[in-house]
PDB file of N, CA and C in Angstrom:
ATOM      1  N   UNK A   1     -20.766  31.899 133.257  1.00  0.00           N
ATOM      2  CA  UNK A   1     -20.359  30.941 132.244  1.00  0.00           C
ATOM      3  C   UNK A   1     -21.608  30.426 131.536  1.00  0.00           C
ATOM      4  N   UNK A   2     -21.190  30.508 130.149  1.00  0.00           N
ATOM      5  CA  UNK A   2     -22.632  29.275 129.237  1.00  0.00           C
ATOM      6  C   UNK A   2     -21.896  28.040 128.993  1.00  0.00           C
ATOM      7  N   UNK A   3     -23.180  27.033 128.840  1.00  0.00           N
ATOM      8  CA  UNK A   3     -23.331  26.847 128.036  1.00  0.00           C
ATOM      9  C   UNK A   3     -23.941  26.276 126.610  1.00  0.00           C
ATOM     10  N   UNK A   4     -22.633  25.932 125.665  1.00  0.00           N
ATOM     11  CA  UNK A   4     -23.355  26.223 124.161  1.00  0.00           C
ATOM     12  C   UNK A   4     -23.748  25.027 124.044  1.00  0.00           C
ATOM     13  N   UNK A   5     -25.271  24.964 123.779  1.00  0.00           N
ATOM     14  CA  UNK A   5     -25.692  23.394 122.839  1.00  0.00           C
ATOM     15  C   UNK A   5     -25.498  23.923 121.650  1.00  0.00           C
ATOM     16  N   UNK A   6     -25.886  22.539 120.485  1.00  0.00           N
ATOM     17  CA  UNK A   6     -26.167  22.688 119.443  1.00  0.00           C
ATOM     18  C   UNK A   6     -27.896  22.578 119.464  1.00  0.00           C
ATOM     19  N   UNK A   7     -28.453  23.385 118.465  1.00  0.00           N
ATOM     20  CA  UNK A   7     -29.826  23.182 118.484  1.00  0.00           C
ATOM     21  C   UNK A   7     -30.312  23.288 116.907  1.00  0.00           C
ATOM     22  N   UNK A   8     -30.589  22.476 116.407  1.00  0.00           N
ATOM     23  CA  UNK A   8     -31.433  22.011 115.481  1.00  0.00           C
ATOM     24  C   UNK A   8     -32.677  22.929 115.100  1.00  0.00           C
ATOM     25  N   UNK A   9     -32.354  23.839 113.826  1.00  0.00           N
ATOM     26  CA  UNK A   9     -33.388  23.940 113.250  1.00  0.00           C
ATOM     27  C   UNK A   9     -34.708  23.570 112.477  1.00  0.00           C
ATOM     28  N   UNK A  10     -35.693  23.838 113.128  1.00  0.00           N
ATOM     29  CA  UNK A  10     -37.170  22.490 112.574  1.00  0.00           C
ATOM     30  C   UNK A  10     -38.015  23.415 112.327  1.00  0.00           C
ATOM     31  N   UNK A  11     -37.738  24.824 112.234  1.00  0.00           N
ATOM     32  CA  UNK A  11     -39.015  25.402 111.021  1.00  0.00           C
ATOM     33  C   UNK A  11     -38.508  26.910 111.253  1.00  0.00           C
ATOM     34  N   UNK A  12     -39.158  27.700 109.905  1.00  0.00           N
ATOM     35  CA  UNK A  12     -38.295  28.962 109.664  1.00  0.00           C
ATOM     36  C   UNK A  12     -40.010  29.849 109.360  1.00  0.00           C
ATOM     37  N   UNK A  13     -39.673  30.625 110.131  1.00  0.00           N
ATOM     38  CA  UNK A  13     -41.092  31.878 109.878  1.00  0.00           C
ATOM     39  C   UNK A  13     -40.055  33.489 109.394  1.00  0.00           C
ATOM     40  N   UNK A  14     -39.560  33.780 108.406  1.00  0.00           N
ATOM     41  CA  UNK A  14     -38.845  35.089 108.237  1.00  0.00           C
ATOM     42  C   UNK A  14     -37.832  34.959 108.986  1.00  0.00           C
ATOM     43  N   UNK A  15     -37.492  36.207 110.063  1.00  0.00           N
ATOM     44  CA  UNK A  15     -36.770  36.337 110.832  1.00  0.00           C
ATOM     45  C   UNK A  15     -36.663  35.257 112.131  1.00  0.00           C
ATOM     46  N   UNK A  16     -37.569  34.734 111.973  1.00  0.00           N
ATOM     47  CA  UNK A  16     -37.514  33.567 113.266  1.00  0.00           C
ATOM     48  C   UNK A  16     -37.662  32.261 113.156  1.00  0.00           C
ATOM     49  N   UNK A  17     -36.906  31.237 114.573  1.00  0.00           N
ATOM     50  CA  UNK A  17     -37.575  30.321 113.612  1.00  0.00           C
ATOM     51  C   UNK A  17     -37.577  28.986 115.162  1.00  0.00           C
ATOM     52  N   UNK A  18     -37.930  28.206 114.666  1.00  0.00           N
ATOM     53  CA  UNK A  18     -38.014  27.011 116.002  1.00  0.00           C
ATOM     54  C   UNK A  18     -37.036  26.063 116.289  1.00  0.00           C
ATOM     55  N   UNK A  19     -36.441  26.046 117.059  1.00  0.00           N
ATOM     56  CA  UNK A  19     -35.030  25.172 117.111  1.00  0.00           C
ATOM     57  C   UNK A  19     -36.075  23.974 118.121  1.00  0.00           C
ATOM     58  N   UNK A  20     -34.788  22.620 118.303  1.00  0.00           N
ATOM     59  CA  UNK A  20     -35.132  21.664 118.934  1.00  0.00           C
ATOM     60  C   UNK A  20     -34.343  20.986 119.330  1.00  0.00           C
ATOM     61  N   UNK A  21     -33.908  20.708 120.634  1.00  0.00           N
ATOM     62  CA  UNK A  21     -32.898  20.375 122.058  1.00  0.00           C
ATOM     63  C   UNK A  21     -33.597  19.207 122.513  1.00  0.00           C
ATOM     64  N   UNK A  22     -33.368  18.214 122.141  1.00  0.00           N
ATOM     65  CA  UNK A  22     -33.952  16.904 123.059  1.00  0.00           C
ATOM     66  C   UNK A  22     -35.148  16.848 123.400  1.00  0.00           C
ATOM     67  N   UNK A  23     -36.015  16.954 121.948  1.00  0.00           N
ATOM     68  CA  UNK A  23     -37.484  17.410 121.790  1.00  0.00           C
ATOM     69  C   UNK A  23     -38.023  18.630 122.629  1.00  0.00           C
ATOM     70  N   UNK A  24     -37.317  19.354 123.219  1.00  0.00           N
ATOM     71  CA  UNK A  24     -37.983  20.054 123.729  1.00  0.00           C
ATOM     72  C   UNK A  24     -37.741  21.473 122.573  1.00  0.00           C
ATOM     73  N   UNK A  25     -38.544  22.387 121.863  1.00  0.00           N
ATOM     74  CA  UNK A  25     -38.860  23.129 121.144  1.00  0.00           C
ATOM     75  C   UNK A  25     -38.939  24.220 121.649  1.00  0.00           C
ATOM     76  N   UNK A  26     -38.305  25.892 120.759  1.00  0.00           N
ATOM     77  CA  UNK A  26     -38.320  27.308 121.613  1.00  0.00           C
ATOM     78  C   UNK A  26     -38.199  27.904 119.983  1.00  0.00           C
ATOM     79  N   UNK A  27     -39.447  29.234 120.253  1.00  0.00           N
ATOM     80  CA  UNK A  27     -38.632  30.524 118.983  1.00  0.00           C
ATOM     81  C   UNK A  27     -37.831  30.664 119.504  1.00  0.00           C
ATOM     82  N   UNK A  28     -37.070  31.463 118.783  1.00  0.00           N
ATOM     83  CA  UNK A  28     -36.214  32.564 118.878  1.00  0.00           C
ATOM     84  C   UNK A  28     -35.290  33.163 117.295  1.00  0.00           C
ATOM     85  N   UNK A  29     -34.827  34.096 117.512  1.00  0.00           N
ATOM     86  CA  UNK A  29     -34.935  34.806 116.422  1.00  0.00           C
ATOM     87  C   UNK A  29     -33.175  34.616 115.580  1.00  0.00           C
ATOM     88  N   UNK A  30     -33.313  34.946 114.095  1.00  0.00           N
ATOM     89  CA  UNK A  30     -32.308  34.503 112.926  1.00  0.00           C
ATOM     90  C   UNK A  30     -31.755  36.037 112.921  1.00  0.00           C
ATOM     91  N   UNK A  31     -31.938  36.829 113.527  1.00  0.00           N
ATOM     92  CA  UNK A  31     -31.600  38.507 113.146  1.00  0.00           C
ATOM     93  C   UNK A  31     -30.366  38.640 112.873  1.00  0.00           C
ATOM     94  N   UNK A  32     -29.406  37.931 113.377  1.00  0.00           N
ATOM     95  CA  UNK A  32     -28.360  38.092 113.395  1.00  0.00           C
ATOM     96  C   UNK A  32     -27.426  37.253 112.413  1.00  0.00           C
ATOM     97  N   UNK A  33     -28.201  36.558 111.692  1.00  0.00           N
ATOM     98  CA  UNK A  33     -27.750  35.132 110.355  1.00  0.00           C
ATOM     99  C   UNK A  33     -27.942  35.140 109.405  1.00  0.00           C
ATOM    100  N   UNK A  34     -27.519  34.635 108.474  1.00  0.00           N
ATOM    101  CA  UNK A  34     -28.252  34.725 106.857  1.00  0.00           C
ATOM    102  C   UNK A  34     -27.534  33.388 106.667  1.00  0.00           C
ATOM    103  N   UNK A  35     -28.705  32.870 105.559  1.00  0.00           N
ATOM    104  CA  UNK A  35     -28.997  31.898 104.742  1.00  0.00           C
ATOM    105  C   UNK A  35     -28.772  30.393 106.221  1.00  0.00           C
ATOM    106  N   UNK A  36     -29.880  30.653 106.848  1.00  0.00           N
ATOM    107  CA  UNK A  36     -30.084  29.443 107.431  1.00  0.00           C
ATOM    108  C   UNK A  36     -31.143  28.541 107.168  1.00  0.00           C
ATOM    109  N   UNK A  37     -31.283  27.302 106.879  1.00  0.00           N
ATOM    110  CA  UNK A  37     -32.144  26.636 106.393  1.00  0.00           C
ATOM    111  C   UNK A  37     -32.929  25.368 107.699  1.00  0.00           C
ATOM    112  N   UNK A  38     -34.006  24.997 107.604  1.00  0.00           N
ATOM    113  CA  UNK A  38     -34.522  24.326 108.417  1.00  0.00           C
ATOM    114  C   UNK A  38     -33.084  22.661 107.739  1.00  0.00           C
ATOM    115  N   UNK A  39     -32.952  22.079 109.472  1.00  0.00           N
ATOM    116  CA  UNK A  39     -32.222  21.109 109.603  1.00  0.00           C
ATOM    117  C   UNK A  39     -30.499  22.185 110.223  1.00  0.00           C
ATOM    118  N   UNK A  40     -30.669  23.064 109.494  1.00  0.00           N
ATOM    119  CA  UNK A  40     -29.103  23.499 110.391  1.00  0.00           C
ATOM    120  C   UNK A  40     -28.935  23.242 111.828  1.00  0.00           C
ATOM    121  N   UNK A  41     -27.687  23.514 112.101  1.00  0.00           N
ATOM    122  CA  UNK A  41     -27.484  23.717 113.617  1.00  0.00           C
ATOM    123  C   UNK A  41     -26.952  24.999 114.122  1.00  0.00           C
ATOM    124  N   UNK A  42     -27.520  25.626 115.105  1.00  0.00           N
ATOM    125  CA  UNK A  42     -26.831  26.534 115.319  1.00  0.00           C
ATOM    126  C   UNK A  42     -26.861  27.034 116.995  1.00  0.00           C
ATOM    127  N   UNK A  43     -25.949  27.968 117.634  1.00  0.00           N
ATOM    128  CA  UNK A  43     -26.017  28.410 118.473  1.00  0.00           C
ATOM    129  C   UNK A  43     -26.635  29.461 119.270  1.00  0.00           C
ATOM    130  N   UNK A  44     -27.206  28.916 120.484  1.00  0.00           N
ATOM    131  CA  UNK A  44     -28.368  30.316 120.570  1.00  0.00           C
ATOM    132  C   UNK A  44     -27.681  30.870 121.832  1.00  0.00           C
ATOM    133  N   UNK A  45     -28.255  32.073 121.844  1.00  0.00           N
ATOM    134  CA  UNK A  45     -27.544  32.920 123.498  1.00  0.00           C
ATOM    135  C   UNK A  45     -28.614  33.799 123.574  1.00  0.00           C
ATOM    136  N   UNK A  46     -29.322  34.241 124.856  1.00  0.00           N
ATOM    137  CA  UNK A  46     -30.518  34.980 124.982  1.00  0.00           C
ATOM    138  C   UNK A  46     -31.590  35.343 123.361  1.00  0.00           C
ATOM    139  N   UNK A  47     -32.013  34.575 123.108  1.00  0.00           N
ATOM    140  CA  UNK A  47     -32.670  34.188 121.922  1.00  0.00           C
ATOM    141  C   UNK A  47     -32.631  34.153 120.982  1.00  0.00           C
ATOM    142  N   UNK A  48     -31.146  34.342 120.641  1.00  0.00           N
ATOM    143  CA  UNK A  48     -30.605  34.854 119.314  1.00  0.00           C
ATOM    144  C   UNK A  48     -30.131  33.835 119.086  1.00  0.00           C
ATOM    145  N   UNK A  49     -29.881  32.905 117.675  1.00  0.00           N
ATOM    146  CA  UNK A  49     -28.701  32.305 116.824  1.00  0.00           C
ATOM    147  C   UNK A  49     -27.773  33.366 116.168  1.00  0.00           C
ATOM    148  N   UNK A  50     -26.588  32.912 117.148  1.00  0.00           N
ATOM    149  CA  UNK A  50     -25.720  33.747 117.091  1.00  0.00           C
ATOM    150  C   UNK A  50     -24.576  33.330 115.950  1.00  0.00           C
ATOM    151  N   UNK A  51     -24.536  31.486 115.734  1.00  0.00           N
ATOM    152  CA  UNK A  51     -23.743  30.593 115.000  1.00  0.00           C
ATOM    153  C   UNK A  51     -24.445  29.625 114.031  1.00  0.00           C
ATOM    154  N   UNK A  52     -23.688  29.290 112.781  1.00  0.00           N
ATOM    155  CA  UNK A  52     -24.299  28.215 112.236  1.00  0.00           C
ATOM    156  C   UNK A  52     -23.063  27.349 112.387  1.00  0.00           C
ATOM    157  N   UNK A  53     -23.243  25.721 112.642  1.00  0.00           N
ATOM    158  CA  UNK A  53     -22.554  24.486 113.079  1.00  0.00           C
ATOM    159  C   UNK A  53     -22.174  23.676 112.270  1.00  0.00           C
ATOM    160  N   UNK A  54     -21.403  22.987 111.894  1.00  0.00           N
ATOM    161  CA  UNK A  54     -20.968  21.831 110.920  1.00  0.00           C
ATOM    162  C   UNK A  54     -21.827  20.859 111.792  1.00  0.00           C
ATOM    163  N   UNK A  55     -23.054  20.154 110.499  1.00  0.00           N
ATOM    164  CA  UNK A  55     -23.948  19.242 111.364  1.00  0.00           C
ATOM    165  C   UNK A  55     -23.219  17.903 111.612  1.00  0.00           C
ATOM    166  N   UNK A  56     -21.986  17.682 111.104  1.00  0.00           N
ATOM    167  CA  UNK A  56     -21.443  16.375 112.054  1.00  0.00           C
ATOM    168  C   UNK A  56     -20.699  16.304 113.619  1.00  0.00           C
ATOM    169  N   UNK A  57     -20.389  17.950 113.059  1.00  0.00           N
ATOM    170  CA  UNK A  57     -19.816  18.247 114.733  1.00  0.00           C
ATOM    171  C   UNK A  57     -20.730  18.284 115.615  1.00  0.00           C
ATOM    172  N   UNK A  58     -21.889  19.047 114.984  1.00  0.00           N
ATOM    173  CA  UNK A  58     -23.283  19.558 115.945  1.00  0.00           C
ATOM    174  C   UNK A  58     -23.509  17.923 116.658  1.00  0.00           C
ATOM    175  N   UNK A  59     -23.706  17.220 116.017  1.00  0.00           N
ATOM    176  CA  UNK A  59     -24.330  16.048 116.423  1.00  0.00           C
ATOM    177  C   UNK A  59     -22.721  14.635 117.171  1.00  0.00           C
ATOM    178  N   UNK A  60     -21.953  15.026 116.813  1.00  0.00           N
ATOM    179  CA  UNK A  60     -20.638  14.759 117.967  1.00  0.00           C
ATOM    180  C   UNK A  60     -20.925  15.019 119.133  1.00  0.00           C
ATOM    181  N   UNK A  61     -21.366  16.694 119.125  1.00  0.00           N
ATOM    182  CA  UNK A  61     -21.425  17.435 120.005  1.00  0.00           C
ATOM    183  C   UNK A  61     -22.498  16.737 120.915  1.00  0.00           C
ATOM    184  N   UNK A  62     -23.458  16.620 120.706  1.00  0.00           N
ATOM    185  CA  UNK A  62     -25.148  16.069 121.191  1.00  0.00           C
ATOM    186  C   UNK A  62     -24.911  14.964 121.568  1.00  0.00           C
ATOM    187  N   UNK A  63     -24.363  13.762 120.957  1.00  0.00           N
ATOM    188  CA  UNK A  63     -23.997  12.245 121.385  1.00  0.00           C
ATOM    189  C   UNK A  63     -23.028  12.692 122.631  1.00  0.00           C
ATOM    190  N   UNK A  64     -21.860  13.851 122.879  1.00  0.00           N
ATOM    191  CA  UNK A  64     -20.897  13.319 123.729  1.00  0.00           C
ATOM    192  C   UNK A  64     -21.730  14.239 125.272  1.00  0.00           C
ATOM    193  N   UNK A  65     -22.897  15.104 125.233  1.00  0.00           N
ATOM    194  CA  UNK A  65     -23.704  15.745 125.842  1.00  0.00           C
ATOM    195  C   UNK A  65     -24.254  14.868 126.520  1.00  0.00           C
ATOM    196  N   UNK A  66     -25.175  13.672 125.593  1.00  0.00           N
ATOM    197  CA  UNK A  66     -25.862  12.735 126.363  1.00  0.00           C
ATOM    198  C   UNK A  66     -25.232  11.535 126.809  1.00  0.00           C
ATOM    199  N   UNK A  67     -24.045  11.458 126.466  1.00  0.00           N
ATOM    200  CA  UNK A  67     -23.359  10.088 127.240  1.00  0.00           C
ATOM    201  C   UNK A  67     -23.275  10.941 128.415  1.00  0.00           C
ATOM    202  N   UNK A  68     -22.253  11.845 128.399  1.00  0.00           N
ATOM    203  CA  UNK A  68     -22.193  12.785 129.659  1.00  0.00           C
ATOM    204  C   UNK A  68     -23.073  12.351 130.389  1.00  0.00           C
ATOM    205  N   UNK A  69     -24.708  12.885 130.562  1.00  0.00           N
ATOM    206  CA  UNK A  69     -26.097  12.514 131.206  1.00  0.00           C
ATOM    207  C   UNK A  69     -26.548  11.147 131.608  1.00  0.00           C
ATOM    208  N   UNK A  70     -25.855  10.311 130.778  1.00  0.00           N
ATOM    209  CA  UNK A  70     -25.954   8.787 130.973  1.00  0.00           C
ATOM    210  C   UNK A  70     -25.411   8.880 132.256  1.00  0.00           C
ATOM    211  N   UNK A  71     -24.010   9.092 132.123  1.00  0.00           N
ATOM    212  CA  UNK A  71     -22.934   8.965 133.219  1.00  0.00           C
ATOM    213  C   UNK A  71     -23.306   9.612 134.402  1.00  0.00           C
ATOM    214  N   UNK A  72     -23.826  10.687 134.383  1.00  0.00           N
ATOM    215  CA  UNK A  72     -24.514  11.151 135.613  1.00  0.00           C
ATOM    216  C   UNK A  72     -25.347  10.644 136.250  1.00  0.00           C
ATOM    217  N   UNK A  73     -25.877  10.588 135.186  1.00  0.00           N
ATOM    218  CA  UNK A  73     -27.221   9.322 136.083  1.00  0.00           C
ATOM    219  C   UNK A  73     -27.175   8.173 136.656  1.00  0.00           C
ATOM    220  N   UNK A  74     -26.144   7.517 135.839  1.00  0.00           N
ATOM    221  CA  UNK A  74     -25.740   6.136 136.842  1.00  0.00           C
ATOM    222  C   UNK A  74     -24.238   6.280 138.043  1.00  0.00           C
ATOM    223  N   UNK A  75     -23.881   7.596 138.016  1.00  0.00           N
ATOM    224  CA  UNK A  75     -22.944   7.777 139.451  1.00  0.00           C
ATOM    225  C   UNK A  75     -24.319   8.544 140.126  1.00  0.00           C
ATOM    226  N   UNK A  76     -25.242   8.982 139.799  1.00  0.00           N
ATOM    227  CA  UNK A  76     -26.108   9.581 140.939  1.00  0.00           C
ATOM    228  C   UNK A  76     -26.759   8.003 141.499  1.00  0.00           C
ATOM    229  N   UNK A  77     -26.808   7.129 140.835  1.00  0.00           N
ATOM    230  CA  UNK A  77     -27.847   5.867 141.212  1.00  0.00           C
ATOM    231  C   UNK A  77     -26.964   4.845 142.184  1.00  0.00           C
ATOM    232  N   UNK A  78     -25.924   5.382 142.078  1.00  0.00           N
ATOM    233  CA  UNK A  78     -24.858   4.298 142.522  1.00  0.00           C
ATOM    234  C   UNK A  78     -24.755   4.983 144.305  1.00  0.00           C
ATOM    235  N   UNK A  79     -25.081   6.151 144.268  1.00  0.00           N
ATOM    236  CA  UNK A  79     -24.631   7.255 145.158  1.00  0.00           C
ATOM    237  C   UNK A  79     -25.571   6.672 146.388  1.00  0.00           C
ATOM    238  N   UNK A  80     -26.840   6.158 145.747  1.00  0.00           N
ATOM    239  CA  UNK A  80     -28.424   6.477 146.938  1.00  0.00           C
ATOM    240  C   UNK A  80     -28.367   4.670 147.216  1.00  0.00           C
ATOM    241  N   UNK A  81     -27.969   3.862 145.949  1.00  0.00           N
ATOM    242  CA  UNK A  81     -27.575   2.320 146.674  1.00  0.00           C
ATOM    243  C   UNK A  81     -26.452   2.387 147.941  1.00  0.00           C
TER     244      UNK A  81
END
């Protein structure tokens, strides 16, 4: 099973380009896309953007990711009190 984040495009070299996941930054390659522009969102799977995202969903998507993580974190904190 995956799974899919949304990841934020933040710079375009040709065929490749740099996405960004909760500041953390990775190439990987557009081979498979056309007309993607730095700020899109899109979906990656073994290094490929495979999708481009409606950026209000993308970012639905990201807010309901990190509440998720919130929530984990405070049933893991509750767990060791």
């Amino acid at each position: 099973m995956c799974l899919a984040l949304p990841c934020k495009v933040v710079a375009i070299d040709g065929d490749n380009c740099t996405i960004d996941v909760s500041g953390m930054k990775k190439d990987i390659s557009l081979a498979l896309l056309d007309d993607v522009v730095i700020g899109d969102y899109v979906i990656v799977h073994v290094g490929y953007a495979l999708t481009k995202l409606d950026p209000e969903e993308a970012e639905k998507t990201l807010a309901l990711f990190a509440e998720m993580g919130e929530h984990a974190l405070l049933e893991s904190a509750r767990e060791v009190h």
